[in-house]
Structures are given as structure tokens and as C-alpha cells.
C-alpha atoms as a PDB file:
ATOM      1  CA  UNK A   1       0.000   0.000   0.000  1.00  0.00           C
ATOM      2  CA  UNK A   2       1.452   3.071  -1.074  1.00  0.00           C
ATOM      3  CA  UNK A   3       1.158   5.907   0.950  1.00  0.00           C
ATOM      4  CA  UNK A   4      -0.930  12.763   0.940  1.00  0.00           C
ATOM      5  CA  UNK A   5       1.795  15.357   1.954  1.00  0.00           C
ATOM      6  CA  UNK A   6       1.939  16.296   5.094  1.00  0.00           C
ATOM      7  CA  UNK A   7       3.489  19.690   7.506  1.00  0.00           C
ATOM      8  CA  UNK A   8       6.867  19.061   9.494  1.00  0.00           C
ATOM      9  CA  UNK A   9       5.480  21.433  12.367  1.00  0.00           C
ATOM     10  CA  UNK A  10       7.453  20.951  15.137  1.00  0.00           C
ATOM     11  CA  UNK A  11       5.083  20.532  17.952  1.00  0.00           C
ATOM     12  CA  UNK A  12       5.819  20.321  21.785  1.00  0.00           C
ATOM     13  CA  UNK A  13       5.483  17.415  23.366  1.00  0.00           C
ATOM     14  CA  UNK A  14       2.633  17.093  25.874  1.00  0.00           C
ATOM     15  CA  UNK A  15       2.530  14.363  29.359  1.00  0.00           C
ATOM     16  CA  UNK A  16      -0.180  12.239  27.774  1.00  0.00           C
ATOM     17  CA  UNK A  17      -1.414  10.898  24.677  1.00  0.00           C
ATOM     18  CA  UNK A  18      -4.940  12.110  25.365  1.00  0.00           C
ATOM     19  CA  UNK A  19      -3.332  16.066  26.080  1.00  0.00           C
ATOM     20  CA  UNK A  20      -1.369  15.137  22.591  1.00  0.00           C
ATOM     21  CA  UNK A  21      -4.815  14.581  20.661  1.00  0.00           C
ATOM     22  CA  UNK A  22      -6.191  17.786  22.102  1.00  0.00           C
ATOM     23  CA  UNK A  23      -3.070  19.957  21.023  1.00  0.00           C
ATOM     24  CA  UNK A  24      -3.405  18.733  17.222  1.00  0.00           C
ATOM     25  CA  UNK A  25      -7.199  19.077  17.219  1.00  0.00           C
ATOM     26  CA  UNK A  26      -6.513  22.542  18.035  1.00  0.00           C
ATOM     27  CA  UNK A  27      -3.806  23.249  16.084  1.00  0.00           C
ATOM     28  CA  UNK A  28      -5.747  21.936  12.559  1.00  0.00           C
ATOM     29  CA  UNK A  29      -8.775  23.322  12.427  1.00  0.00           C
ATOM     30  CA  UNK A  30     -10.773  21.311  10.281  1.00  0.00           C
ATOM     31  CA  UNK A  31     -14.593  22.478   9.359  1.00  0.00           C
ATOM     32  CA  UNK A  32     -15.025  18.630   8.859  1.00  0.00           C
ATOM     33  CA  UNK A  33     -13.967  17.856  12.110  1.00  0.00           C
ATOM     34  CA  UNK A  34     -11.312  15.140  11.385  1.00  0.00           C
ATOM     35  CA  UNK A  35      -8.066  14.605  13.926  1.00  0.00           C
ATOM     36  CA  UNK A  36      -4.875  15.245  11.235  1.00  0.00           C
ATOM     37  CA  UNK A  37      -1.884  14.291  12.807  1.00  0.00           C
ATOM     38  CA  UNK A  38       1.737  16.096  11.101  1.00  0.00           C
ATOM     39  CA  UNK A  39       4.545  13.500  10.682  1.00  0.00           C
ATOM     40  CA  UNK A  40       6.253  15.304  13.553  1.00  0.00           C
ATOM     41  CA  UNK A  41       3.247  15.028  15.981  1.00  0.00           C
ATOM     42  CA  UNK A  42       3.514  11.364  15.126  1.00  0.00           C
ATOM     43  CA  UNK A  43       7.275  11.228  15.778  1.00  0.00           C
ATOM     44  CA  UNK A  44       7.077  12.613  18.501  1.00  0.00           C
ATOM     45  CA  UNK A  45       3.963  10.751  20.002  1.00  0.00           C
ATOM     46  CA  UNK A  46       5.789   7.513  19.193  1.00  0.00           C
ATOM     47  CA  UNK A  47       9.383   8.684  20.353  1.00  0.00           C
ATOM     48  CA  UNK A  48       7.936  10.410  23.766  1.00  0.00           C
ATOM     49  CA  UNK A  49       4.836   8.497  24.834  1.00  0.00           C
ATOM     50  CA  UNK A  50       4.667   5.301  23.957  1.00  0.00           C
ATOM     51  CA  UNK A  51       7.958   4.205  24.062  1.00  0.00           C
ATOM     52  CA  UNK A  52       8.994   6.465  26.570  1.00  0.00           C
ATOM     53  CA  UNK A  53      12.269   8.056  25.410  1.00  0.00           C
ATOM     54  CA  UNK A  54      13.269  11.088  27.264  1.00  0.00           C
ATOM     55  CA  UNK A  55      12.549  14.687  26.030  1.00  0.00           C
ATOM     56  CA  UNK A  56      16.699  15.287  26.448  1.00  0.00           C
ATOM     57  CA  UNK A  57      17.365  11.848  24.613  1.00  0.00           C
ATOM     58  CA  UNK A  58      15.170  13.302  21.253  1.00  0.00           C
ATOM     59  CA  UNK A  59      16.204  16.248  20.859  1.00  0.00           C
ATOM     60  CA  UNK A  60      20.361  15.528  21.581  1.00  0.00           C
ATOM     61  CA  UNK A  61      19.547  12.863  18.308  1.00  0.00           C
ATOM     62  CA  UNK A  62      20.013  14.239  14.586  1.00  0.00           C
ATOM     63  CA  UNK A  63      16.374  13.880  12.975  1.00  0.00           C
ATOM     64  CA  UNK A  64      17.621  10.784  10.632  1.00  0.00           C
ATOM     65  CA  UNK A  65      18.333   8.839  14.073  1.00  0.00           C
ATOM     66  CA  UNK A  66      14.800   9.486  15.641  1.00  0.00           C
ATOM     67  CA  UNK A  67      13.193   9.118  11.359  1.00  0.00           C
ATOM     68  CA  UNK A  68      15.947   5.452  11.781  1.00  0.00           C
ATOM     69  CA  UNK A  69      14.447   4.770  15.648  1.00  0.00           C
ATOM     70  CA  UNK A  70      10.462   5.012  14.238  1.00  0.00           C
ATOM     71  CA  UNK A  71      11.154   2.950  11.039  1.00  0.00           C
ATOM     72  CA  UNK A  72      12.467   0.419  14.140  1.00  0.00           C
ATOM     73  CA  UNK A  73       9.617   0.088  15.583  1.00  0.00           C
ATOM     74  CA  UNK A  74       6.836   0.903  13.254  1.00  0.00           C
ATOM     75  CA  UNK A  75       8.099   0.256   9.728  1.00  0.00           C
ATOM     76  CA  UNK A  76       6.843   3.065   7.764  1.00  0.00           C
ATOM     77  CA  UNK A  77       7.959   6.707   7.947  1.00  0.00           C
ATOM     78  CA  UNK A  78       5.855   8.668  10.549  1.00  0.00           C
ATOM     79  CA  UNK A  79       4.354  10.761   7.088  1.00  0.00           C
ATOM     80  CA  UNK A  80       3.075   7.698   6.047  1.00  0.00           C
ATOM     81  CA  UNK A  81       1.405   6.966   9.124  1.00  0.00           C
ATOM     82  CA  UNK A  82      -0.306  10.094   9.415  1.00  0.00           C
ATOM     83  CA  UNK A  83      -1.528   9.576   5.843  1.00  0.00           C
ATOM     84  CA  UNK A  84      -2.650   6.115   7.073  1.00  0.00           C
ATOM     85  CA  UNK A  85      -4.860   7.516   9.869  1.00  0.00           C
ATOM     86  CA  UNK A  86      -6.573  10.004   8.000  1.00  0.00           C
ATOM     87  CA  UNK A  87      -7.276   7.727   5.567  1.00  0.00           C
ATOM     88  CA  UNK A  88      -9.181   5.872   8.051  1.00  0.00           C
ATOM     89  CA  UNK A  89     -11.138   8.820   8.788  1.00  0.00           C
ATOM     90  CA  UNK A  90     -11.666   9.909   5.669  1.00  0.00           C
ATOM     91  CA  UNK A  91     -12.261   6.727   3.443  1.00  0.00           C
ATOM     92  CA  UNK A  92     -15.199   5.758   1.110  1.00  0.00           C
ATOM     93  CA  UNK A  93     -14.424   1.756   2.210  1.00  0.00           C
ATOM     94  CA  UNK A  94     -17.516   1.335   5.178  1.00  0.00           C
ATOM     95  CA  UNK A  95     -15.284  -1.225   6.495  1.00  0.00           C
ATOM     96  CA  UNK A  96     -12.332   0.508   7.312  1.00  0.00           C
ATOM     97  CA  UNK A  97     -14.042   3.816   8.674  1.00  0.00           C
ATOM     98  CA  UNK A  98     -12.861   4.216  12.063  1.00  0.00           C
ATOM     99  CA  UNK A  99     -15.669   6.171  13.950  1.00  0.00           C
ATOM    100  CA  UNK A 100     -14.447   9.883  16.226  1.00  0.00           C
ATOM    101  CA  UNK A 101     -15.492   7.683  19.172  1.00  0.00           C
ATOM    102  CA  UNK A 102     -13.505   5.091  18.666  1.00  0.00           C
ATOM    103  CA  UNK A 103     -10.452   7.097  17.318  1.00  0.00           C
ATOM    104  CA  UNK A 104      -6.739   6.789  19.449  1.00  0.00           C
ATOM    105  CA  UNK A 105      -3.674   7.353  18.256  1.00  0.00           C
ATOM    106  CA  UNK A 106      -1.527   5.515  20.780  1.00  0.00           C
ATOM    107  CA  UNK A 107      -4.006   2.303  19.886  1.00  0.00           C
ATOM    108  CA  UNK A 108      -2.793   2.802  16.245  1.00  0.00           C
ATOM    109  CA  UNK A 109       0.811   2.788  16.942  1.00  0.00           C
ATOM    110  CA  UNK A 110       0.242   0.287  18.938  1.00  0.00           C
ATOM    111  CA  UNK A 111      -1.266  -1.881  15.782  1.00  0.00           C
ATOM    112  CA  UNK A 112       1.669  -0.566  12.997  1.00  0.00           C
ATOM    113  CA  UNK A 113       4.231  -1.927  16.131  1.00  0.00           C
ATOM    114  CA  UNK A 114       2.667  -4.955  15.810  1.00  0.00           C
ATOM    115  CA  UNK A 115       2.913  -5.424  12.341  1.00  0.00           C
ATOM    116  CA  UNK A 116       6.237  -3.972  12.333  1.00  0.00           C
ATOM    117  CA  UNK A 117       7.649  -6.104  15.165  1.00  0.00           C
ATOM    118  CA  UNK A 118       4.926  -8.479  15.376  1.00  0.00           C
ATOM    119  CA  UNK A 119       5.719  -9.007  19.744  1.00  0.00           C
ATOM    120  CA  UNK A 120       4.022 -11.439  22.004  1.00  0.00           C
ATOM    121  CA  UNK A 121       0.750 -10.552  23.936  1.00  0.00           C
ATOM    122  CA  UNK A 122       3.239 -10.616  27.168  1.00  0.00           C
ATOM    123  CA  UNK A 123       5.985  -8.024  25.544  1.00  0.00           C
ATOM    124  CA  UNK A 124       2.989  -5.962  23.833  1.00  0.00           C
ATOM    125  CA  UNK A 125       1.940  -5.446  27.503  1.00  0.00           C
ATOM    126  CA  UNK A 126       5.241  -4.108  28.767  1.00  0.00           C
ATOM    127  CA  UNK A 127       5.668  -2.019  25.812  1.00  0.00           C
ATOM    128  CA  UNK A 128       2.340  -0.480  26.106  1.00  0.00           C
ATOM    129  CA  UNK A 129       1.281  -0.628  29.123  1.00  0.00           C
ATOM    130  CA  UNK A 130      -2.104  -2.509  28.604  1.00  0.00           C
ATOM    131  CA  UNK A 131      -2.975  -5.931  29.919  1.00  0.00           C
ATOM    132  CA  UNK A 132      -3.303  -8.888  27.521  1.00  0.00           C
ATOM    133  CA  UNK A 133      -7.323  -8.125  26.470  1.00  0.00           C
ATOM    134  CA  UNK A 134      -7.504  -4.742  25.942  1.00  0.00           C
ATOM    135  CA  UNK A 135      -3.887  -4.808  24.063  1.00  0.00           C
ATOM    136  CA  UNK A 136      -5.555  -8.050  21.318  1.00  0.00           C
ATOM    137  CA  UNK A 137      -8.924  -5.752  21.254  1.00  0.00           C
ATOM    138  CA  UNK A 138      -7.621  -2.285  20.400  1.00  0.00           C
ATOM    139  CA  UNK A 139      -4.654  -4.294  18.400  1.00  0.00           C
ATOM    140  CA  UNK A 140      -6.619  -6.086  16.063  1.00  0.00           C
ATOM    141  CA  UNK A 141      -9.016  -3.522  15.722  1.00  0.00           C
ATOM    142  CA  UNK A 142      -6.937  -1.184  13.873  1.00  0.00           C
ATOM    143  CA  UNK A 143      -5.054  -3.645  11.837  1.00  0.00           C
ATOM    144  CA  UNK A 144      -8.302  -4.842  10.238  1.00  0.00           C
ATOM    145  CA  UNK A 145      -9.218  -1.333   9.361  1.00  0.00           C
ATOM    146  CA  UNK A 146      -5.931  -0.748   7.863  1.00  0.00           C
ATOM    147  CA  UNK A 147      -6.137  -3.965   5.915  1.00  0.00           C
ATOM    148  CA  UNK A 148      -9.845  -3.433   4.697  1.00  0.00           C
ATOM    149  CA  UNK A 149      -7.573   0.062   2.833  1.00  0.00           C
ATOM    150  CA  UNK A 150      -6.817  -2.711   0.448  1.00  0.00           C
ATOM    151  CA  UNK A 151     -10.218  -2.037  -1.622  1.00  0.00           C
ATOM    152  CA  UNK A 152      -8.825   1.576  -1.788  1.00  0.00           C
ATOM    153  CA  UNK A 153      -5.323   1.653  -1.745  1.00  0.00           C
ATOM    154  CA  UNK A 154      -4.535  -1.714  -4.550  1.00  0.00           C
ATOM    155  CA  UNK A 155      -6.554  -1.224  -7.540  1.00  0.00           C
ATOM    156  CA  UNK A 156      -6.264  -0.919 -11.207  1.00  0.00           C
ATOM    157  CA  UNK A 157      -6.248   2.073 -12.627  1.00  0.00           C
ATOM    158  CA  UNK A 158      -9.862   3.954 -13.486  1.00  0.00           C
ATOM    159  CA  UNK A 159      -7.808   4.974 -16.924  1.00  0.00           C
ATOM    160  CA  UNK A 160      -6.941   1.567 -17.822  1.00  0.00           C
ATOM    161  CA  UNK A 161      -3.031   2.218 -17.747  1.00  0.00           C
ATOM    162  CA  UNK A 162      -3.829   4.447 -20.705  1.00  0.00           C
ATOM    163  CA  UNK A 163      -2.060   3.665 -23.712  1.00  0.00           C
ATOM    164  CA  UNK A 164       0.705   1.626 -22.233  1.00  0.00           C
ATOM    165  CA  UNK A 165       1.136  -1.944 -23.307  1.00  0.00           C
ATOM    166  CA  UNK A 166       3.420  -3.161 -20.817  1.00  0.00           C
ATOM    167  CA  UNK A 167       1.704  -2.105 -17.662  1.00  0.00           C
ATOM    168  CA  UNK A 168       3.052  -3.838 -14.461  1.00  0.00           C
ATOM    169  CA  UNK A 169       5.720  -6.841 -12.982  1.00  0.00           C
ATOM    170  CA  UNK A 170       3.921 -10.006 -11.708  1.00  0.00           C
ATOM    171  CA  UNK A 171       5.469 -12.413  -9.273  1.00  0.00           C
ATOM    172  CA  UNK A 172       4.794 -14.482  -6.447  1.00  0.00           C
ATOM    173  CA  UNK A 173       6.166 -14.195  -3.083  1.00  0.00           C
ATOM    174  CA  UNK A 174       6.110 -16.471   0.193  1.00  0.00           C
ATOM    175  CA  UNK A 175       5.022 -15.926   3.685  1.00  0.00           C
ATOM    176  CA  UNK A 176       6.026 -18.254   6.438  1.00  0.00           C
ATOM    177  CA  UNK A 177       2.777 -19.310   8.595  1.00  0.00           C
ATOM    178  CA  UNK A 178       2.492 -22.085  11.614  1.00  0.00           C
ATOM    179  CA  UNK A 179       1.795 -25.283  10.340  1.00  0.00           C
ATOM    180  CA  UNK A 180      -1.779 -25.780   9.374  1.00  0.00           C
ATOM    181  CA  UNK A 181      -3.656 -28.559  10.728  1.00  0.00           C
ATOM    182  CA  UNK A 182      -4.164 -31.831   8.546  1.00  0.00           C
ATOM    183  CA  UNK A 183      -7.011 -34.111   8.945  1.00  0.00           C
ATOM    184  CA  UNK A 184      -5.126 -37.421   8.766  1.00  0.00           C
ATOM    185  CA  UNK A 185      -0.922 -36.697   8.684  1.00  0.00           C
ATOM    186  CA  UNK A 186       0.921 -34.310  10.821  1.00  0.00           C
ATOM    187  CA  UNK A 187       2.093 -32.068   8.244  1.00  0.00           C
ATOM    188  CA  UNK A 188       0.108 -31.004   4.886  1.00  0.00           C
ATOM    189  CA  UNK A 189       2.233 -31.246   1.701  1.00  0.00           C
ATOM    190  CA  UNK A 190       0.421 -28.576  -0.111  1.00  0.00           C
ATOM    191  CA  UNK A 191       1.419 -25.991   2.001  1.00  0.00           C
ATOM    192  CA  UNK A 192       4.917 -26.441   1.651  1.00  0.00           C
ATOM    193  CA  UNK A 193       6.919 -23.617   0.879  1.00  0.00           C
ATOM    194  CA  UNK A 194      10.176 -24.369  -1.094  1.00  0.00           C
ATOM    195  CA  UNK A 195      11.572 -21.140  -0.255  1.00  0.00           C
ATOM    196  CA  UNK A 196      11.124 -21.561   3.477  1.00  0.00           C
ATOM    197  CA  UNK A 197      11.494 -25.036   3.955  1.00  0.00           C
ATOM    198  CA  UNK A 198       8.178 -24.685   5.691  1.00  0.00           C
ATOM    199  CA  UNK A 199       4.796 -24.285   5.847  1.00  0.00           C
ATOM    200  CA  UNK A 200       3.979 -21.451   3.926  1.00  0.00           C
ATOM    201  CA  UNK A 201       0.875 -18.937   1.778  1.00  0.00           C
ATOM    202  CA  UNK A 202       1.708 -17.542  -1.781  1.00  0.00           C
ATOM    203  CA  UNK A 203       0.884 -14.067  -2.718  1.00  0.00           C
ATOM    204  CA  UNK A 204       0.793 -12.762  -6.324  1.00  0.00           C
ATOM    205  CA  UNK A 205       1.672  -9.553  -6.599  1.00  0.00           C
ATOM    206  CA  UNK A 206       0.983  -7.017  -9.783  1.00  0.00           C
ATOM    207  CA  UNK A 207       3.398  -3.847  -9.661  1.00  0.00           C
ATOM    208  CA  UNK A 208       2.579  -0.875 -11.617  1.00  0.00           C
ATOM    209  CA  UNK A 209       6.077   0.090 -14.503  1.00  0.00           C
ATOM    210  CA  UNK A 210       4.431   3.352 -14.648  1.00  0.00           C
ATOM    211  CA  UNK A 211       4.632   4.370 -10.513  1.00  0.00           C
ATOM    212  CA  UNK A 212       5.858   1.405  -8.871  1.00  0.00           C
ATOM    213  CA  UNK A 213       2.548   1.361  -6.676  1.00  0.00           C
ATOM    214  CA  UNK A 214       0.787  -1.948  -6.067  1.00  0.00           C
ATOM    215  CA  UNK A 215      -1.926  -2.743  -8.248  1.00  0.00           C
ATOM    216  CA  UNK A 216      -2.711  -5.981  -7.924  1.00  0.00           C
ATOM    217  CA  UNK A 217      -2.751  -8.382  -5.099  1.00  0.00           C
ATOM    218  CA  UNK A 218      -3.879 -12.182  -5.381  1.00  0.00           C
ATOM    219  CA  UNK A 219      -4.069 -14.866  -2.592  1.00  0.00           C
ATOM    220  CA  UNK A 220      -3.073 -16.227  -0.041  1.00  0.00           C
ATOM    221  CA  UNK A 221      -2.652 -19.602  -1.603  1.00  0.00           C
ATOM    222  CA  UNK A 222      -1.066 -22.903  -0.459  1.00  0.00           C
ATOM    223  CA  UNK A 223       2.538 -22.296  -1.081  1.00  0.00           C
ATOM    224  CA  UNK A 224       2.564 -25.374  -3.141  1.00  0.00           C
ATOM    225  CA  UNK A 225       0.521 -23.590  -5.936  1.00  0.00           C
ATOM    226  CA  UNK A 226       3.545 -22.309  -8.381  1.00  0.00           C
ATOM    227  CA  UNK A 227       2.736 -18.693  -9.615  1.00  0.00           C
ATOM    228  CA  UNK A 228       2.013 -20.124 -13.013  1.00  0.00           C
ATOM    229  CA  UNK A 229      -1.162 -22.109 -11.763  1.00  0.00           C
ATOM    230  CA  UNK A 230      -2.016 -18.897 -10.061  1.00  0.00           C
ATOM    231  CA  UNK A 231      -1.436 -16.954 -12.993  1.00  0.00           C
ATOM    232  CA  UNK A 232      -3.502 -18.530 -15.469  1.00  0.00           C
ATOM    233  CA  UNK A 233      -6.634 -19.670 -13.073  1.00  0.00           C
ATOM    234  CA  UNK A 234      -6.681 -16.909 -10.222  1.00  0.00           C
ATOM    235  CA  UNK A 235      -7.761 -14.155 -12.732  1.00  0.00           C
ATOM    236  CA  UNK A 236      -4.759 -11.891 -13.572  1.00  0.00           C
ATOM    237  CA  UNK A 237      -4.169 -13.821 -16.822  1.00  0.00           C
ATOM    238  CA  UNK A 238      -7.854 -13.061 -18.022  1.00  0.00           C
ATOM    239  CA  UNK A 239      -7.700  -9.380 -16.463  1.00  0.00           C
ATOM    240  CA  UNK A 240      -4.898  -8.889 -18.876  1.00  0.00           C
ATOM    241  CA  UNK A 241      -7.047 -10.572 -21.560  1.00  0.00           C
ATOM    242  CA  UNK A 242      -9.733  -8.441 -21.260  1.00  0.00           C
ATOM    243  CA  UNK A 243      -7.925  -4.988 -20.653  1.00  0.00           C
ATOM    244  CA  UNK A 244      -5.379  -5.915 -23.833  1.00  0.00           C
ATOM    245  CA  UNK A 245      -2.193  -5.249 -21.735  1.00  0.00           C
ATOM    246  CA  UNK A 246       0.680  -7.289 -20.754  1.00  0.00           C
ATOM    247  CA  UNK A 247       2.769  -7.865 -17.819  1.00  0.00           C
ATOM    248  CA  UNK A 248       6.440  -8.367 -17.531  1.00  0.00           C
ATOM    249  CA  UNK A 249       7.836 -11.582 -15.386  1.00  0.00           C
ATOM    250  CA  UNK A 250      10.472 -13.977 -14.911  1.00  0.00           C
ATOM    251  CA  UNK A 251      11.438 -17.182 -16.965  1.00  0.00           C
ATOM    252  CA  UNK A 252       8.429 -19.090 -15.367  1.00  0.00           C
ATOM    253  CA  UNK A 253       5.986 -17.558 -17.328  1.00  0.00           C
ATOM    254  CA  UNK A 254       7.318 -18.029 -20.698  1.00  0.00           C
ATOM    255  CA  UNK A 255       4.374 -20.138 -21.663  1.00  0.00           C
ATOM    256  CA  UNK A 256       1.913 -17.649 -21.464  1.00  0.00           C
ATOM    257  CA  UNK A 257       3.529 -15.559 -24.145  1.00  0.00           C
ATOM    258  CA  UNK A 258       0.704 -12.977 -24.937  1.00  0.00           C
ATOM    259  CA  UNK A 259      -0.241 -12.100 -21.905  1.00  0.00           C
ATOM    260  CA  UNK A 260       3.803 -11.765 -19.936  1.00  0.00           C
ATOM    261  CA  UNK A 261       6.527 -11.161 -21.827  1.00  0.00           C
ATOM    262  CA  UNK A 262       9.702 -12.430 -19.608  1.00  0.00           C
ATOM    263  CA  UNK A 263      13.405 -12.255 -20.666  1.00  0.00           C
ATOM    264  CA  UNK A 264      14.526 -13.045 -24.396  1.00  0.00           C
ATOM    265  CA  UNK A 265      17.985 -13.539 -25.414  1.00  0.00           C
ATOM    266  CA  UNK A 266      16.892 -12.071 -29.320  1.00  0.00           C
ATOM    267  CA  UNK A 267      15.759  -9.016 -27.731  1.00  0.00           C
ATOM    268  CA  UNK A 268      17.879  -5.242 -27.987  1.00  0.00           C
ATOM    269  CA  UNK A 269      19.957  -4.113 -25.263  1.00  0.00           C
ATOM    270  CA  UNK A 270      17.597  -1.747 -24.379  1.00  0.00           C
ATOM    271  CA  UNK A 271      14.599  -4.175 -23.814  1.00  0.00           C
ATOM    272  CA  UNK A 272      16.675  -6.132 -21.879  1.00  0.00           C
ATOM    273  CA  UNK A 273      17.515  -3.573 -19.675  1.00  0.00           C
ATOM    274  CA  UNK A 274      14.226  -2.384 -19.061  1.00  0.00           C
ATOM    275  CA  UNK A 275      12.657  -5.738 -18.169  1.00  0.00           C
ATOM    276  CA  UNK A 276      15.996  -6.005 -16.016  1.00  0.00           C
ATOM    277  CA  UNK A 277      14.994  -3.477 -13.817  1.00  0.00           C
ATOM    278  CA  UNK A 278      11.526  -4.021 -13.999  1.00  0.00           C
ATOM    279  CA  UNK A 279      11.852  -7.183 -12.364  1.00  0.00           C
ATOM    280  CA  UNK A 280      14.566  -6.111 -10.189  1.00  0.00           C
ATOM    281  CA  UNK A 281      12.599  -3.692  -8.816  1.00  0.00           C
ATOM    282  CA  UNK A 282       9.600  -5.816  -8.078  1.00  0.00           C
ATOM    283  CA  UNK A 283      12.107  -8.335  -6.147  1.00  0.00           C
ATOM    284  CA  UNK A 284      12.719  -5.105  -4.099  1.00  0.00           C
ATOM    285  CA  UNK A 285       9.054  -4.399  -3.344  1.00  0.00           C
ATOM    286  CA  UNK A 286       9.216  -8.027  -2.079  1.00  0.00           C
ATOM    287  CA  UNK A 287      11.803  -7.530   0.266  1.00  0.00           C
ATOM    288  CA  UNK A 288      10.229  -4.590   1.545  1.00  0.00           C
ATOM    289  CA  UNK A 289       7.230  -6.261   2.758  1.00  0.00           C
ATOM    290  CA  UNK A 290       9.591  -8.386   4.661  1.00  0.00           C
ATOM    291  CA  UNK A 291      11.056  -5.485   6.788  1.00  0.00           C
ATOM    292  CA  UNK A 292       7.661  -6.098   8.927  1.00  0.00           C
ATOM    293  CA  UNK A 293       7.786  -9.001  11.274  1.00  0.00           C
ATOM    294  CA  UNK A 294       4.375 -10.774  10.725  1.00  0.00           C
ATOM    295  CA  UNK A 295       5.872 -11.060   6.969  1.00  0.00           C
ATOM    296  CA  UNK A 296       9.176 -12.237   7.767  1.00  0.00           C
ATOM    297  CA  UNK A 297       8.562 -14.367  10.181  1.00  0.00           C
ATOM    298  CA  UNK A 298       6.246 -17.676  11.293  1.00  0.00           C
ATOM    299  CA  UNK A 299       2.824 -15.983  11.417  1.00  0.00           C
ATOM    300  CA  UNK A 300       0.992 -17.622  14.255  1.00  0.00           C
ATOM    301  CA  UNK A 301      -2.823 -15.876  14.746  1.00  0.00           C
END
């Protein structure tokens, strides 16, 4: 999900996150009476509230230490964050409208840490300060919100890519999960991930040439599905059919000609070049997902 713009007013930093959400609801005055947060506000939330660094501590940092101590922790830039939250507020999706009441900002930090870090209900509840319920409640809460962006955030374009032929990179990538129950043996073959060596789910990702922002996003499926099969019966083969454009992947879909074209030794220097970087780029997008914990590691809810 690819993150508005947002002010780097540097804003003093209050004894509690309630007497933080009254200084920036003062601050912006919004006729439509939504709570924007600046990336600084949310740096500084993060850096002096929740995870209690001193006042003394922040400010003797540079700002690319404090911008390298948030990433830590919450995996995004604190600008992206703030875009997150007032997406929430402001989004068409009925699903992922968080209501004023219901509205905290130390409850969403406390969902991006999870993703980001991906802790145990028992750490969570040092970190935070909030026993084991509340902590899975508010958690979970916000990371479903966020997740139900997906309907807003990943979608093809309205303008069809315009006149571009080649219009995104396609490739699958693993997640490791906790084994899966079987009905008979103790382990299920299908989920096997040959990357992991373990039990794993198999995501197909579409990446835009144009803007490098995700447009498509298929699964999960059993690891043991190759991106081929997922290819050419999941739908992104047809939705290529149907739109007349083409995506760019790896060797693996060489048999689909029409639809991907993938590396070809008779091809110029150029071409070769630009599919080169195409792809290389998409393995980066892959490997950015993996900088947040419940990604990386054995996902176990």
C-alpha cells in the first residue's frame, strides 16, 4: 500500500497521549472535524509516549536517528502513518471507517508496532502498558481497518493504464505461517513452501512500470501452488485478456507468451535492460514487505 503530503510542524510534546490529541485538534482546524496528525506530531507521540524516550534523549539525536528509531519500531515513515490515519477517517471503504469515538492514536501505533515487530501478547503489555485483552482488542481492531484500505489503496487504474502496453511486474512471493492442521498426517504437503522449507501462503503480486505502486494483489494460496497455476486460473491472466495489456515476469511464465513477456535472449539491449529493472525492482518491493515481522517471520494468529 502506497502511501498525501503532510506539515513538518514541530510541535511540543505534551505528558499524555490524550493532552497530545487535544493539542493537534486545536492546532488543525478542520470544518469537517477530522483529527490530522503532522509527521512530527507522530514522531514525537511515538518517540515520547509510547515508548517512553526522554525529552533530552530526542532532541540531543540528529532527525535521521529518531526518522531510523520510528522505522524500528513501526516500519513506515511517521508521514506515512499520518496519511494512514486520515485515511481511516476519511475513506469511502464502510469497512475501514474508524468512527471519532472510537479514534486513538496511541491504539494505532500500537497496531503498525505490531505489524512492524509483530511481539508477544506478554511483551505488547510491557511495551504499552495494557494488559493482555484490551492490548488483542484495540490491536486487532486497527489492523483490520488498515487492511480493509486494500479495496482503496490496490486497484487498477480507473484509466486503464492508458495507452501503455506493458503495464506492471507479476510475481509471487512467500510468507512463512504455523503449520496448518491436517485431517489425517501431521504435516500437509500442499502448504509447503520451497523457499522456506516450511509451511507457507503464496501471494501474487501485480506492480505498476508506470509508478511502482501496487496494483494488484492475489491470494493467499497454499505455497505449493507455483505462480504459473495462479497466474492462469486466479484471474490476472484473463484481467490482462480483457484490458489488452501485458505484464512483464520472470522465466516461469514463458508459456503464457501474450499475456507476460519475460526475458529473451533475441531481444535489444535496451529491452533487456528495461525488463531487467523491472523485475529487479519488483524483487525489491518483495523484500520490503519483509522489513515487517508478521511477513518475515512464522505468522501464528
Amino acid at each position: 500500500m502506497e502511501p498525501i503530503a503532510t506539515t513538518n510542524a514541530i510541535v511540543s510534546t505534551p505528558t499524555s497521549t490524550n493532552t497530545m490529541v487535544e493539542v493537534a485538534s486545536d492546532d488543525d482546524e478542520h470544518d469537517n472535524g477530522l483529527l490530522v496528525f503532522t509527521a512530527n506530531e507522530i514522531l514525537m507521540i511515538r518517540l515520547k509516549l509510547v515508548l517512553d524516550y526522554k525529552k533530552r534523549r530526542i532532541r540531543r539525536a540528529k532527525k535521521q536517528t529518531n526518522l531510523d528509531r520510528f522505522r524500528g519500531h513501526f516500519g513506515s515513515n511517521p508521514n506515512v502513518l499520518a496519511e494512514i490515519l486520515e485515511d481511516l477517517q476519511t475513506t469511502d471503504v464502510e469497512e475501514a471507517q474508524v468512527p471519532a469515538e472510537k479514534l486513538n492514536i496511541k491504539h494505532f501505533l500500537m497496531a503498525m508496532h505490531h505489524l512492524k515487530r509483530y511481539p508477544t501478547e506478554i511483551e505488547r503489555e510491557g511495551i504499552f502498558d495494557i494488559s493482555h485483552m484490551w492490548g488483542r482488542n484495540c490491536c486487532w481492531f486497527y489492523v483490520e481497518k488498515v487492511q480493509a484500505l486494500k479495496a482503496q489503496k490496490i486497484a487498477w487504474p480507473d484509466d486503464n493504464f492508458g495507452t501503455d502496453i506493458w503495464v506492471l511486474t507479476v510475481d509471487g512471493t512467500h510468507c512463512w505461517i504455523q503449520e496448518p492442521q491436517h485431517p489425517t498426517w501431521s504435516q500437509d504437503s500442499k502448504f509447503f513452501s520451497h523457499k522456506y522449507g516450511k509451511a507457507g501462503v503464496n501471494y501474487e503480486l501485480g506492480i505498476s512500470l508506470g509508478d511502482g505502486h501496487l496494483v494488484w494483489l492475489n491470494g493467499p494460496f497454499r505455497a505449493g501452488l507455483n505462480d504459473i497455476h495462479i497466474f492462469t486460473t486466479h484471474g490476472l491472466k484473463r484481467k490482462l485478456r480483457s484490458t489488452g495489456k501485458m505484464a512483464i515476469g520472470d522465466g516461469g511464465y514463458s508459456s503464457h507468451p501474450y499475456q507476460v513477456s519475460t526475458p529473451n535472449s533475441h531481444e535489444s539491449k535496451q529491452c533487456k535492460k528495461f525488463k531487467s529493472r523491472a523485475l529487479k525492482r519488483h524483487e525489491r518491493f518483495n523484500g520490503l514487505t519483509k522489513a515487517f515481522d508478521c511477513l518475515s517471520g512464522r505468522f501464528w494468529h
